[in-house]
Every structure is written in C-alpha cells, then in structure tokens.
C-alpha atoms as a PDB file:
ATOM      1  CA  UNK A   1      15.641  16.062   3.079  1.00  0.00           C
ATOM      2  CA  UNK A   2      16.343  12.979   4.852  1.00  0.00           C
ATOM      3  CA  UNK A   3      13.962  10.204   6.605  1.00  0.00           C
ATOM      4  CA  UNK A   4      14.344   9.588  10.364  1.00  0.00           C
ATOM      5  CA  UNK A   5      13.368   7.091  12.087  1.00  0.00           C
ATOM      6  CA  UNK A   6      12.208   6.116  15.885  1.00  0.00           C
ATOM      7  CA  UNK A   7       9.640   4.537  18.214  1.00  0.00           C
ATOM      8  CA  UNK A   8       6.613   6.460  19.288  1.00  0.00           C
ATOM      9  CA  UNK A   9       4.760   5.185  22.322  1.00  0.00           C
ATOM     10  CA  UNK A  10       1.496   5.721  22.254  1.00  0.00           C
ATOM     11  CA  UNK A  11      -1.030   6.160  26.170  1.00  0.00           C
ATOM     12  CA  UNK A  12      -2.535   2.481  25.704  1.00  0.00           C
ATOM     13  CA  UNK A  13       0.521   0.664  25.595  1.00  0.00           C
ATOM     14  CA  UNK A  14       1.028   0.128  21.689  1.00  0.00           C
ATOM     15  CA  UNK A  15       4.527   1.311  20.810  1.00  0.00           C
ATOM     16  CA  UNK A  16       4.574   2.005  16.368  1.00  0.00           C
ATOM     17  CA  UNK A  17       8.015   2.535  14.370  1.00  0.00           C
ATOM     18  CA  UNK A  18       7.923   5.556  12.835  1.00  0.00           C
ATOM     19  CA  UNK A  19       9.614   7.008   9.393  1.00  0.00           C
ATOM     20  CA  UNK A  20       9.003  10.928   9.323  1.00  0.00           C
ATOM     21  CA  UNK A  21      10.490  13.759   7.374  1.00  0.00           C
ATOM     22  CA  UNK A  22       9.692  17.819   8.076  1.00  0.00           C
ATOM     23  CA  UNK A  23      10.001  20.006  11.486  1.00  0.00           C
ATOM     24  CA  UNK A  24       7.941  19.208  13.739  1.00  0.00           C
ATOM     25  CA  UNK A  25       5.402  22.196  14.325  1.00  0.00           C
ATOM     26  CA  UNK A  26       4.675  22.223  10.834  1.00  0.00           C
ATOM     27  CA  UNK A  27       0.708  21.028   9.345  1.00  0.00           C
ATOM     28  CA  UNK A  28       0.906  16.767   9.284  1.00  0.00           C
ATOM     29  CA  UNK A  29       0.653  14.731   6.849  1.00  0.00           C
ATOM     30  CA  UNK A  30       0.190  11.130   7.981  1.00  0.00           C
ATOM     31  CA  UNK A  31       0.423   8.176   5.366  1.00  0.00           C
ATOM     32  CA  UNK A  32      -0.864   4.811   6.341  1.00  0.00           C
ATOM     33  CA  UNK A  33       0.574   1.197   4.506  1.00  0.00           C
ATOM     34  CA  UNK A  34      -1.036  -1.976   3.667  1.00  0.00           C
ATOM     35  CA  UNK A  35       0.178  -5.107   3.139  1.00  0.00           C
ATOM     36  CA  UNK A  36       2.305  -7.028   2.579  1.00  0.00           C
ATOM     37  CA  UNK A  37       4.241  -3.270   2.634  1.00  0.00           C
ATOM     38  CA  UNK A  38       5.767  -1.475   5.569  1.00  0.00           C
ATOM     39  CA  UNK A  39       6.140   2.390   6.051  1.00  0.00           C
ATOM     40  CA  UNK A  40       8.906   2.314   3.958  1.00  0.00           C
ATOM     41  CA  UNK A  41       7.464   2.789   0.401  1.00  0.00           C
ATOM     42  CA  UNK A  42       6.299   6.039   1.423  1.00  0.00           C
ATOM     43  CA  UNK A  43      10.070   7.478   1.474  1.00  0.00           C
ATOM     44  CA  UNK A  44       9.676   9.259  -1.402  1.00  0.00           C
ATOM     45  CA  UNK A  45       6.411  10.849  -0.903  1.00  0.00           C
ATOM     46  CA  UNK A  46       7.565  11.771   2.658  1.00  0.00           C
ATOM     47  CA  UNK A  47      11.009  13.857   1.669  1.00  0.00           C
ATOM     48  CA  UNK A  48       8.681  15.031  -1.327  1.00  0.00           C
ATOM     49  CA  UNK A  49       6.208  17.279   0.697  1.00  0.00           C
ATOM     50  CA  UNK A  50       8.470  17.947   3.534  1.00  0.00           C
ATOM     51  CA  UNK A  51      10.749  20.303   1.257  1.00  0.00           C
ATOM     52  CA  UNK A  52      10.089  24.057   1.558  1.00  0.00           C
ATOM     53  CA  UNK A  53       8.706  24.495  -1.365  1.00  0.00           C
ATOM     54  CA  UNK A  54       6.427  21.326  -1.583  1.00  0.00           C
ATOM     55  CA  UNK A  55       4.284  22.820   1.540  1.00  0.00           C
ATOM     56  CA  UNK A  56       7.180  21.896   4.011  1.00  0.00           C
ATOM     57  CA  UNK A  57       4.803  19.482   5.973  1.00  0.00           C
ATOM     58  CA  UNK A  58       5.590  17.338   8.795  1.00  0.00           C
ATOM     59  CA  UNK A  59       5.959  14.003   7.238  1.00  0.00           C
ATOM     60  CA  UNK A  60       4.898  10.504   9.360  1.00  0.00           C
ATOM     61  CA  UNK A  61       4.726   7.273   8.183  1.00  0.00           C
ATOM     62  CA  UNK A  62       3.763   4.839  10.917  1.00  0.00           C
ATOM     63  CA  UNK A  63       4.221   0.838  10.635  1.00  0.00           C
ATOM     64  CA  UNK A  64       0.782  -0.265  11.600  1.00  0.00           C
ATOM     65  CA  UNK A  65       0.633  -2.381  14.329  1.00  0.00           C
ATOM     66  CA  UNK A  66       1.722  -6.044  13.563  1.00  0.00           C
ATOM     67  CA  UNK A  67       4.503  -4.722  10.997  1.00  0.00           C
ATOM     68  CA  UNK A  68       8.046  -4.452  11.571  1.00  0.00           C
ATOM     69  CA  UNK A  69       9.093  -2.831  14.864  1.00  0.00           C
ATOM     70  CA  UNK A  70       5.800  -1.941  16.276  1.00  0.00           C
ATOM     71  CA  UNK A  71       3.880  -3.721  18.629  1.00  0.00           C
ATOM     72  CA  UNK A  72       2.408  -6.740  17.464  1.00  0.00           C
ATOM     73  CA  UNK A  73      -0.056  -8.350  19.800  1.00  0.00           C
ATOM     74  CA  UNK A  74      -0.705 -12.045  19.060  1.00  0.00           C
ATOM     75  CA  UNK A  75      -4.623 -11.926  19.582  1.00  0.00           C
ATOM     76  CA  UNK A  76      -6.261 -11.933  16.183  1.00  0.00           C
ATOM     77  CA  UNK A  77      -8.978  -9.750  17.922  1.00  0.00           C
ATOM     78  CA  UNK A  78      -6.511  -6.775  18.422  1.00  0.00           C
ATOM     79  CA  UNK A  79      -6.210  -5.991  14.999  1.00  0.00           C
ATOM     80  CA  UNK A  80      -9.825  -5.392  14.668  1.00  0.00           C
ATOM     81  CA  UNK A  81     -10.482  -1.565  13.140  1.00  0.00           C
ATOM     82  CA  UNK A  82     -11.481   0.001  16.740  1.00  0.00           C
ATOM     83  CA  UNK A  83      -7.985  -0.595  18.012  1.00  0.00           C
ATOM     84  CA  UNK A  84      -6.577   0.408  14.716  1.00  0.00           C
ATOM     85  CA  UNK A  85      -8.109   3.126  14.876  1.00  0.00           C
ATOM     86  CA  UNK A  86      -7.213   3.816  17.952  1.00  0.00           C
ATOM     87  CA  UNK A  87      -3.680   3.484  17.316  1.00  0.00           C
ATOM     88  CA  UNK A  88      -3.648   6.389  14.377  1.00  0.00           C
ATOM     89  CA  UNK A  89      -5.549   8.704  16.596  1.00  0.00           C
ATOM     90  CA  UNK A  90      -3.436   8.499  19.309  1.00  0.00           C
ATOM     91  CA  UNK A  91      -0.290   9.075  16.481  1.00  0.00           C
ATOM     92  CA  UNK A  92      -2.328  11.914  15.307  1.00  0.00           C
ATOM     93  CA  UNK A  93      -2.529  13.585  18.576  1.00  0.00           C
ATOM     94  CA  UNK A  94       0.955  13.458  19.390  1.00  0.00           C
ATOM     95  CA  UNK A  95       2.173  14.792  16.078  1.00  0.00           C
ATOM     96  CA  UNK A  96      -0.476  17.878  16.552  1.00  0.00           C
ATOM     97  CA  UNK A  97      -3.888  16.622  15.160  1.00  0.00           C
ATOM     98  CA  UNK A  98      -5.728  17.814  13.413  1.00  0.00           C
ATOM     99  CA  UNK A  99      -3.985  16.576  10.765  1.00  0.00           C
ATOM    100  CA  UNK A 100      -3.887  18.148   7.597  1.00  0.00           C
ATOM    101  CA  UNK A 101      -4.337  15.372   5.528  1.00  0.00           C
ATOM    102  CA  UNK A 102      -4.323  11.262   6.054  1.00  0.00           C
ATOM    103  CA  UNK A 103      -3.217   9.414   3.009  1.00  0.00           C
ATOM    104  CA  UNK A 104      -3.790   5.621   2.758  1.00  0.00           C
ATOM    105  CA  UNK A 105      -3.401   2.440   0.414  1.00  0.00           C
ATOM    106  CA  UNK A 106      -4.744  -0.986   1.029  1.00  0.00           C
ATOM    107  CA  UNK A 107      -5.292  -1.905   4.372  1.00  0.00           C
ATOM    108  CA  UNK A 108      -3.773   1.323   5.673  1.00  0.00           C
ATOM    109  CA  UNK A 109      -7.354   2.544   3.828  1.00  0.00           C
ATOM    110  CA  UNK A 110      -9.521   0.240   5.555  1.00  0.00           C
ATOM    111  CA  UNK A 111      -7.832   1.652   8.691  1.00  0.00           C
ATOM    112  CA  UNK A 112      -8.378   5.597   7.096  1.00  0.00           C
ATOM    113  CA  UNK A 113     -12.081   5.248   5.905  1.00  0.00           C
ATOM    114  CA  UNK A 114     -13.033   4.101   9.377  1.00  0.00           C
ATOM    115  CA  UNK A 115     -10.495   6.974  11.364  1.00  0.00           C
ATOM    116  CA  UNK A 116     -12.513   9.284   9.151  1.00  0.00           C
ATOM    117  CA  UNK A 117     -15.566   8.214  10.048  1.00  0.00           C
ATOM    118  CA  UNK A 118     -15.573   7.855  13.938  1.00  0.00           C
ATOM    119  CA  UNK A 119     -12.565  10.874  14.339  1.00  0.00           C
ATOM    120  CA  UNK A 120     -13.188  13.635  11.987  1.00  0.00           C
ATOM    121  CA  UNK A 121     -12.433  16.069  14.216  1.00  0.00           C
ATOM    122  CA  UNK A 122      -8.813  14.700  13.751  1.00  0.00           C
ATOM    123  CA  UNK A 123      -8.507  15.199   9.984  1.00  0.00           C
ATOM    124  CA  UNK A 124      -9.377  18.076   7.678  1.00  0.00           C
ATOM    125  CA  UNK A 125      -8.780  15.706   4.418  1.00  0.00           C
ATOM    126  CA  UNK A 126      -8.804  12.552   3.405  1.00  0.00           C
ATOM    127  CA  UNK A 127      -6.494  10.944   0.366  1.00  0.00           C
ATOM    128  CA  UNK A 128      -7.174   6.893  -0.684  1.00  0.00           C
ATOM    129  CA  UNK A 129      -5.055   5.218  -2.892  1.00  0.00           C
ATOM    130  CA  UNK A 130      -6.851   1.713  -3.862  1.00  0.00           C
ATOM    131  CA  UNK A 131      -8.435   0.952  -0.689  1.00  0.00           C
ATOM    132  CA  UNK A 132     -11.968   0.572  -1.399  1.00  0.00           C
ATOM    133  CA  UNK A 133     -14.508   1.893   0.945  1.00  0.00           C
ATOM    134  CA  UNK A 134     -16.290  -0.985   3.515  1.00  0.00           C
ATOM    135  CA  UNK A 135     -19.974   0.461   1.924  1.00  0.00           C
ATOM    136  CA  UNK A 136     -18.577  -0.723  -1.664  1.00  0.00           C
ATOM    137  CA  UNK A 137     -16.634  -3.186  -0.989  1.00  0.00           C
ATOM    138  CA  UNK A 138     -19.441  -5.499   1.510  1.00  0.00           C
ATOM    139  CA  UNK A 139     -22.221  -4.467  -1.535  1.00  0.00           C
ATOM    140  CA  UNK A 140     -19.133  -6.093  -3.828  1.00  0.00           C
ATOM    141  CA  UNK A 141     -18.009  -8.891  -2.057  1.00  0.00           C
ATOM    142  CA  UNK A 142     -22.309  -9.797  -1.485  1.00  0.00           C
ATOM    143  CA  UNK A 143     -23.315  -9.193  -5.213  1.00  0.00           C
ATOM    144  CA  UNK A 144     -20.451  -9.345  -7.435  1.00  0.00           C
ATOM    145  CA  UNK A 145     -19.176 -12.933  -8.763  1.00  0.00           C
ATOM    146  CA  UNK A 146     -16.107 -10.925 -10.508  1.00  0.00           C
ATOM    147  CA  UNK A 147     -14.923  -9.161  -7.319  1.00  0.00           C
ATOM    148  CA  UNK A 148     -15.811 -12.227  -5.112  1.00  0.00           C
ATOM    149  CA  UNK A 149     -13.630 -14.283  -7.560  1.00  0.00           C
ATOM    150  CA  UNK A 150     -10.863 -11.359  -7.434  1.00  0.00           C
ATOM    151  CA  UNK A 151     -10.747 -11.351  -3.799  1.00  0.00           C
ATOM    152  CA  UNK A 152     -10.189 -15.339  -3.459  1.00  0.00           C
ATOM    153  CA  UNK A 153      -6.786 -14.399  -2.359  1.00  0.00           C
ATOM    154  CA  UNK A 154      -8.198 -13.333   1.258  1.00  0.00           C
ATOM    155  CA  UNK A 155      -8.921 -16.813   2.089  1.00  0.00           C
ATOM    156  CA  UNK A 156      -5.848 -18.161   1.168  1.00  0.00           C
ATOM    157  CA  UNK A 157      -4.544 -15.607   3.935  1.00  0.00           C
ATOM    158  CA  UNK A 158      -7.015 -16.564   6.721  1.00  0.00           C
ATOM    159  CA  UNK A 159      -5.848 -19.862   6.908  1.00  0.00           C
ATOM    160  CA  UNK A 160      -3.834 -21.214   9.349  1.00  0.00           C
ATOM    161  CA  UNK A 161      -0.581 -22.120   7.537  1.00  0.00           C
ATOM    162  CA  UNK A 162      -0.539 -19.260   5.210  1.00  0.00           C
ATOM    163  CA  UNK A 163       2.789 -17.925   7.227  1.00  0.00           C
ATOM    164  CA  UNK A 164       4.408 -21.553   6.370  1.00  0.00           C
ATOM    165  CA  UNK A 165       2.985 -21.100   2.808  1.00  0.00           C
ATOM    166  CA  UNK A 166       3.904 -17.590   2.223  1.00  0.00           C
ATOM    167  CA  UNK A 167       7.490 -18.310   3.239  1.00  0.00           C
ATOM    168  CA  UNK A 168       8.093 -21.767   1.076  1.00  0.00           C
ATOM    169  CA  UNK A 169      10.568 -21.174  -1.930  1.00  0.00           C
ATOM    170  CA  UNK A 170      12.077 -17.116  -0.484  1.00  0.00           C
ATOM    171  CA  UNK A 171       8.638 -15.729  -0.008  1.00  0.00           C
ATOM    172  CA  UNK A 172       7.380 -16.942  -3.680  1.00  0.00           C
ATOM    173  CA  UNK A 173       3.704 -16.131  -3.686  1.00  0.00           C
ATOM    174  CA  UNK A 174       4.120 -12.648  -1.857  1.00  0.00           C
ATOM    175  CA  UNK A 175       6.728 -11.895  -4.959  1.00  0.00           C
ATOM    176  CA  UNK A 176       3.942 -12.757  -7.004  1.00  0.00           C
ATOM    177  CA  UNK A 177       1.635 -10.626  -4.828  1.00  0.00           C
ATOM    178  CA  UNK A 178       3.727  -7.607  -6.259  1.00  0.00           C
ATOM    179  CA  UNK A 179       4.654  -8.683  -9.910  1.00  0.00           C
ATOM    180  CA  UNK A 180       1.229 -10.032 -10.920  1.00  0.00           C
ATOM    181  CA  UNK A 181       0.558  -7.041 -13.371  1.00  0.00           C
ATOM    182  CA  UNK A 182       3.360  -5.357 -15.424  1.00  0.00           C
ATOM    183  CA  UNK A 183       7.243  -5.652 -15.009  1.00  0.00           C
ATOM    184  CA  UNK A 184       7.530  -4.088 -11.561  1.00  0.00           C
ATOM    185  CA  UNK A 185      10.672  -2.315 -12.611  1.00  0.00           C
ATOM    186  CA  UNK A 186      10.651  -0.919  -9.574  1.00  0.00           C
ATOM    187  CA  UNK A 187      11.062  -3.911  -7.652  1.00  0.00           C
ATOM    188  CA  UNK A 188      15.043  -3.798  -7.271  1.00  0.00           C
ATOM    189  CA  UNK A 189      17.446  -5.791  -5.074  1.00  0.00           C
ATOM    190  CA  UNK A 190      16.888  -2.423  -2.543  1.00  0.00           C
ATOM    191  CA  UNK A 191      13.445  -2.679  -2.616  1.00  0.00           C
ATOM    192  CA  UNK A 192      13.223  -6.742  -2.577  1.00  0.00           C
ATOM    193  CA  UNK A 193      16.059  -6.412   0.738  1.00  0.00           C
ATOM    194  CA  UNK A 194      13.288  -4.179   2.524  1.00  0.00           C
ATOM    195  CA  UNK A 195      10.388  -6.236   1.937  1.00  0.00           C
ATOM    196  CA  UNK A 196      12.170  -9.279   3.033  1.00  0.00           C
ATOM    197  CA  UNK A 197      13.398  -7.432   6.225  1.00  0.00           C
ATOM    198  CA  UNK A 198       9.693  -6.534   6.875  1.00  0.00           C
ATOM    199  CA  UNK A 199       8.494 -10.306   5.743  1.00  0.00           C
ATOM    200  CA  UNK A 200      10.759 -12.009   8.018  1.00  0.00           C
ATOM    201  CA  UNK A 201      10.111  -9.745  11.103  1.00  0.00           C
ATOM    202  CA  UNK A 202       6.632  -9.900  11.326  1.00  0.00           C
ATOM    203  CA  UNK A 203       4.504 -11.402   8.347  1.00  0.00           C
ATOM    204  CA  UNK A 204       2.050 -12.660  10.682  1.00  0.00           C
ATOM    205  CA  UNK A 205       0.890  -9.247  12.071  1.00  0.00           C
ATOM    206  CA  UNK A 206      -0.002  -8.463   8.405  1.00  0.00           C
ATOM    207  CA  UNK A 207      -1.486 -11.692   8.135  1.00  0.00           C
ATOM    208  CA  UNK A 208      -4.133 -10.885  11.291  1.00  0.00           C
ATOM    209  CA  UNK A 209      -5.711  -8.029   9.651  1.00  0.00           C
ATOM    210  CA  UNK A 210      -7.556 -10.683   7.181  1.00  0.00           C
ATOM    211  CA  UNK A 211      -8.243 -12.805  10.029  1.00  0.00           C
ATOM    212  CA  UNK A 212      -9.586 -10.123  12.078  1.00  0.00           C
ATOM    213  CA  UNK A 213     -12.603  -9.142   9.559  1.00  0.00           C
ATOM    214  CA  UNK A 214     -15.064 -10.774   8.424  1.00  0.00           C
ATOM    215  CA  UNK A 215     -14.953  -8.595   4.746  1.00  0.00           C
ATOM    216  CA  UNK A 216     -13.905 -11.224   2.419  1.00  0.00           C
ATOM    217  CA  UNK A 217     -15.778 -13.720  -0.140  1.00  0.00           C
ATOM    218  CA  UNK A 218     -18.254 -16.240   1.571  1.00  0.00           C
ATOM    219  CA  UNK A 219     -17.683 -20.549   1.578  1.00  0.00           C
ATOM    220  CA  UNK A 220     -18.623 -23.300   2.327  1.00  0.00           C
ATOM    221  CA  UNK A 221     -17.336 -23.182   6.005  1.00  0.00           C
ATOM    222  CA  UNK A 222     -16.910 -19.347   6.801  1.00  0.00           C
ATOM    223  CA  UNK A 223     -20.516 -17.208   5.964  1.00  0.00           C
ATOM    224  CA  UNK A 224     -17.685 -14.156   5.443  1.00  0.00           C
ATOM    225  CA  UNK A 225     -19.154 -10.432   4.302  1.00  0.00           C
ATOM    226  CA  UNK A 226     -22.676 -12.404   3.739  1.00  0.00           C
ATOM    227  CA  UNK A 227     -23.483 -12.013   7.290  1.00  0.00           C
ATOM    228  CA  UNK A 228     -22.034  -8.584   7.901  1.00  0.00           C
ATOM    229  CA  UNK A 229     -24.345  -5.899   7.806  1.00  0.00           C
ATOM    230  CA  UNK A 230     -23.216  -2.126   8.497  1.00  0.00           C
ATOM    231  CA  UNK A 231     -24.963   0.515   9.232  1.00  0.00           C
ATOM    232  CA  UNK A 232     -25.129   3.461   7.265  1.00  0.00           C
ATOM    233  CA  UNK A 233     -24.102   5.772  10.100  1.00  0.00           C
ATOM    234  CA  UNK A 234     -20.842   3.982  10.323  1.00  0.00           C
ATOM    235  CA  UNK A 235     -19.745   4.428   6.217  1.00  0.00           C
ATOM    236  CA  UNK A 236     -20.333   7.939   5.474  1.00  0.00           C
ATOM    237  CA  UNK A 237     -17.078  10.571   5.280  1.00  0.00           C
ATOM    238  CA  UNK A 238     -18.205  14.197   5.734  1.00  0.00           C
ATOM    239  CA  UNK A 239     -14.284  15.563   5.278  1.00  0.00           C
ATOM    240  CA  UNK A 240     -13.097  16.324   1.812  1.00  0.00           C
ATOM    241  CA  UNK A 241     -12.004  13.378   0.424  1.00  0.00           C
ATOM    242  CA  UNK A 242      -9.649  12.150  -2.667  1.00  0.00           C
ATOM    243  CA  UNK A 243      -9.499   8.821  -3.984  1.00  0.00           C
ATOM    244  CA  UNK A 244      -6.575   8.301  -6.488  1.00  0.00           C
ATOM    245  CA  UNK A 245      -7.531   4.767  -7.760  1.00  0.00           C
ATOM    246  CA  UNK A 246      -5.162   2.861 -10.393  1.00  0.00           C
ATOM    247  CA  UNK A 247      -7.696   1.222 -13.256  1.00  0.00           C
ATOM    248  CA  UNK A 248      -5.682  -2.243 -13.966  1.00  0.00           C
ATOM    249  CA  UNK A 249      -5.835  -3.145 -10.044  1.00  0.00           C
ATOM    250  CA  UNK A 250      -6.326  -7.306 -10.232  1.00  0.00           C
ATOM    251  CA  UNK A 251      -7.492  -7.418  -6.947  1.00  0.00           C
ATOM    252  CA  UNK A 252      -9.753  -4.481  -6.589  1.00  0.00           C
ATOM    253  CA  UNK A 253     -12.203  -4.208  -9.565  1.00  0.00           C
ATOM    254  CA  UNK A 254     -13.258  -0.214 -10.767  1.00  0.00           C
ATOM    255  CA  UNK A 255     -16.832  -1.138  -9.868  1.00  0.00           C
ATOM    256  CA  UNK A 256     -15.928  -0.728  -6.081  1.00  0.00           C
ATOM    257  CA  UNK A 257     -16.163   2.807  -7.220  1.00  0.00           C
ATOM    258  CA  UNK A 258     -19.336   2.936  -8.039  1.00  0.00           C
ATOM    259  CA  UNK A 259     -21.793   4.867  -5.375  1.00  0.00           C
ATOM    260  CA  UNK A 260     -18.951   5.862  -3.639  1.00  0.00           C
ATOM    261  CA  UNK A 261     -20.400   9.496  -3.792  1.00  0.00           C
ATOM    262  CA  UNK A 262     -23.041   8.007  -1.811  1.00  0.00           C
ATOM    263  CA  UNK A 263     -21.147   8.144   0.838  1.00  0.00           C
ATOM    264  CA  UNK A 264     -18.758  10.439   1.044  1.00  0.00           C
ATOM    265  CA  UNK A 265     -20.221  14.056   0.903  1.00  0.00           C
ATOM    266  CA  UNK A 266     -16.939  15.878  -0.785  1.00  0.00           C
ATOM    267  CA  UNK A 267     -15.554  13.696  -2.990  1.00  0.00           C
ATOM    268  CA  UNK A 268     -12.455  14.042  -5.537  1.00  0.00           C
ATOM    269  CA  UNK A 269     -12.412  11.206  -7.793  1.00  0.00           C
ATOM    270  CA  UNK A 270      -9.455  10.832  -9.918  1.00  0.00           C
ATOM    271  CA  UNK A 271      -8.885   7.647 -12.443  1.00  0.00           C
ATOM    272  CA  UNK A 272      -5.780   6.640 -13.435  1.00  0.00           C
ATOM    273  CA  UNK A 273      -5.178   3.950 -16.318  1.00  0.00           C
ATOM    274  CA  UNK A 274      -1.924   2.067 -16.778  1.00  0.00           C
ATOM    275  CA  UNK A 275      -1.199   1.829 -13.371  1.00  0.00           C
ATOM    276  CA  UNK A 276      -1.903  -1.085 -10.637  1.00  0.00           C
ATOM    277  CA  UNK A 277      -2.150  -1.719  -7.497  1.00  0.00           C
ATOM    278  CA  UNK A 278       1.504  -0.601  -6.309  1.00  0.00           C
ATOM    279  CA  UNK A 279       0.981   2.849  -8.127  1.00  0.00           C
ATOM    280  CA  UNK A 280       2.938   4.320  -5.154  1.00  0.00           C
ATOM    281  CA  UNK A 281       5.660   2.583  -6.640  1.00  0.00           C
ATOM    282  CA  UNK A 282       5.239   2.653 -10.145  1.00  0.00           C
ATOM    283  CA  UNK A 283       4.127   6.526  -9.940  1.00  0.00           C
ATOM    284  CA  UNK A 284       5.389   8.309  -7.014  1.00  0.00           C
ATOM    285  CA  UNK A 285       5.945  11.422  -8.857  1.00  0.00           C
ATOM    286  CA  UNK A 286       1.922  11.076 -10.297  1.00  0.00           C
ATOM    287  CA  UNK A 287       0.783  10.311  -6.593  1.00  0.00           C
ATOM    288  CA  UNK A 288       2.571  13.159  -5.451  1.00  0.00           C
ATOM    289  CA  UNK A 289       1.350  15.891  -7.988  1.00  0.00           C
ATOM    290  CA  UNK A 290      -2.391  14.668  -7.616  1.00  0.00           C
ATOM    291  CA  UNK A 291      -1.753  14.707  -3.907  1.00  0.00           C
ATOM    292  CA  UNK A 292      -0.694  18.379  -3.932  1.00  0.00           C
ATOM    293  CA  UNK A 293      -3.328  19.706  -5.955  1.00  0.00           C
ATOM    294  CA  UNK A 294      -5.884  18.375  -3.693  1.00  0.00           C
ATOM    295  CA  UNK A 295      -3.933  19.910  -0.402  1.00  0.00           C
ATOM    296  CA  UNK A 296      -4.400  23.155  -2.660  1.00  0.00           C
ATOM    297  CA  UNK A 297      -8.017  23.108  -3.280  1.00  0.00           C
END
C-alpha cells in the first residue's frame, strides 16, 4: 500500500495538500498534525489501516492550513479555530463524511476537540493523541504554576522574530523541540530531510496558530488564557472519544487529564508510560493497535 499525494480544493477558497492511502468509497479515517510536523508522520499509520485486513479504510492526511503546500493566508486571524474548522469539515465532506473516525495530535487536536464539538454530525469517533482538551488546558494554564511554567515555550513562539530565531544555527531549537526527551532514534537523515522541507516552506503558518489564540501562560504585557473564559456549551464531546496520551510529555503535564470525563460523555482513556510527546513516532505500531481496538468497540 502506497501513499499518494495531491491538492484538494476546498468551496471557500482554501486549497490543503493531501497524503491519503485506501479506495476511495471506503469508511474515512482522517488524521490531523501539529506542529512543528506536517502530514507526513502519519505515513505509516495511513498504509497501516488502509490494508484489507486492517479495516481497508480510506486513509487522509491533510497539511493544515499554513503547512507545506496548502494555503497559507498571512492574516494571523485566519488561523483562528472557526476557519480551521472549517477547513476539516469541508475535507470531510468531500472524502464522504461522516467520517468514521478523526485522529489528532497537538495542534491538529486543538483543531479536532473543537470539529467535534460544533460538527458532530461529521464524525462518529473521536481519537487524541496529546492534545489536551481547551476545558483542561484554560483551568491549567489559569491554576497550575507547573503547566504554566511547561508551556513557557508558547511565548517564545508568539513573538515576532521567532521565524528568524527558529531558523539561526539549521533550525536548532525546533531540533530540540523533537529531541528534548529520550534519543529520538527515530529522527533519521529521512525524517530530519522532511521536516526541513516542511520548515523551510512554511514555518510561519505553524507559527500563526500560537499567535492566533489567546490559550497560553499570562505576562506581564499579554493577559493570555487569564482573560479567556469559555463556555461550557462550547467544550463538551458527545461522540465516543479516545485519548491515547504518552505520560513523560514535557510540555503537556498528565494533570490536563484530569476532569476530562467531565466533558466528554464517552470517553476511552488509555495511559501510556515511556513514551513522549512524538509517540507517533516512537510507537507507531502501539498507536496503531490502540487505534484499532477502539474502531472495534
């Protein structure tokens, strides 16, 4: 099984490169990035469940807008979650929605717990991989000095020059970004050539996404998630819903897990030690075992 690649148009003008595997016709499957990634990492996962006897879904793995070939608009206001939302709606609906499950890690999360939310007609389930969900997270980011001291990182990315920054000494901080807990033995000169394809094209488009909300730790000059206030109505998940979250994340502390229930009314919870943040890389073959048994519940 083989990816493909192409460019999918979507009705309000946003155009997103696509990597897919499967027949079309077939129930979707529709994995969402974050950053700093691109669709790419999701290879494996995508020739995975497109085989035969692995469900023989249709396979899609957008680049969100701002990343790589897709559009990438240059207002900071256009990556704002209603028109990302928008985007993977429209996606869904011209693969076949409803979809039969959206998968998502780190900001392609953000993007999923808010697509659940406002379009789950478009969904039957829900699978988050370290993305935590905007009721935990704002609660976090308000109340907790260890997660507001973990997320520091966001305000280094809000500023102005972190595109100069990011790209002094051949992209040294984002390597750091991805080797900051364990070896990353999976970080090989094939891997490093694709991020720095994806870094070079369009590392500000990744960028805007932090710009764009206000959910990050409060200072001096920027009030950040301690003026944000979200309505209850706008957090809860009523689709079944796994969340496959990797215990030694640096940047996303277990205790965004707590009350999660709270809002999401069918929830899978499944803990994984030994594994960080990039646990799609470090653990395809895990991902894609818990993934399955949830699409066979």
């Amino acid at each position: 099984m083989t990816v493909s690649t192409w460019q999918q148009a979507l009705p309000h003008g946003i155009t997103l490169s696509c990597r897919g595997a499967g027949e079309r016709g077939r129930p979707v499957l529709l994995f969402l990035h974050g950053f700093p990634e691109a669709a790419f990492v999701w290879d494996e996962l995508l020739e995975y469940f497109a085989r035969p006897e692995n469900g023989g879904y249709r396979c899609v793995a957008p680049n969100l807008r701002g990343y790589e070939a897709s559009s990438q608009p240059a207002e900071v206001a256009m990556y704002r979650p209603k028109h990302l939302v928008q985007d993977i709606a429209a996606l869904a609906q011209a693969e076949g929605a409803p979809l039969a499950c959206l998968v998502a890690h780190d900001w392609g999360g953000a993007v999923a717990w808010n697509f659940a939310n406002q379009q789950p007609g478009l969904a039957r389930r829900l699978a988050i991989i370290n993305s935590p969900h905007p009721g935990t997270f704002l609660r976090a980011l308000q109340s907790s000095p260890a997660q507001q001291q973990a997320s520091q990182y966001m305000n280094f990315l809000v500023r102005p020059d972190a595109e100069a920054l990011l790209r002094e000494d051949g992209y040294r901080r984002l390597w750091k970004f991805l080797t900051s807990w364990g070896d990353a033995a999976w970080l090989t000169d094939e891997v490093r050539a694709k991020y720095r394809d994806v870094w070079d094209r369009s590392l500000t488009g990744g960028l805007n996404y932090y710009r764009a909300s206000p959910l990050r730790p409060a200072t001096a000059e920027d009030p950040g998630a301690s003026a944000v206030t979200l309505p209850r109505e706008m957090l809860t998940v009523d689709i079944p819903t796994l969340v496959l979250w990797a215990m030694e994340d640096p940047a996303l502390l277990p205790e965004l897990l707590d009350g999660l229930d709270g809002y999401v009314r069918d929830l899978t919870l499944e803990k994984v030690p030994g594994a960080s943040h990039w646990i799609v890389h470090e653990q395809p073959q895990l991902v894609a075992r818990r993934l399955a048994a949830f699409l066979g519940q």
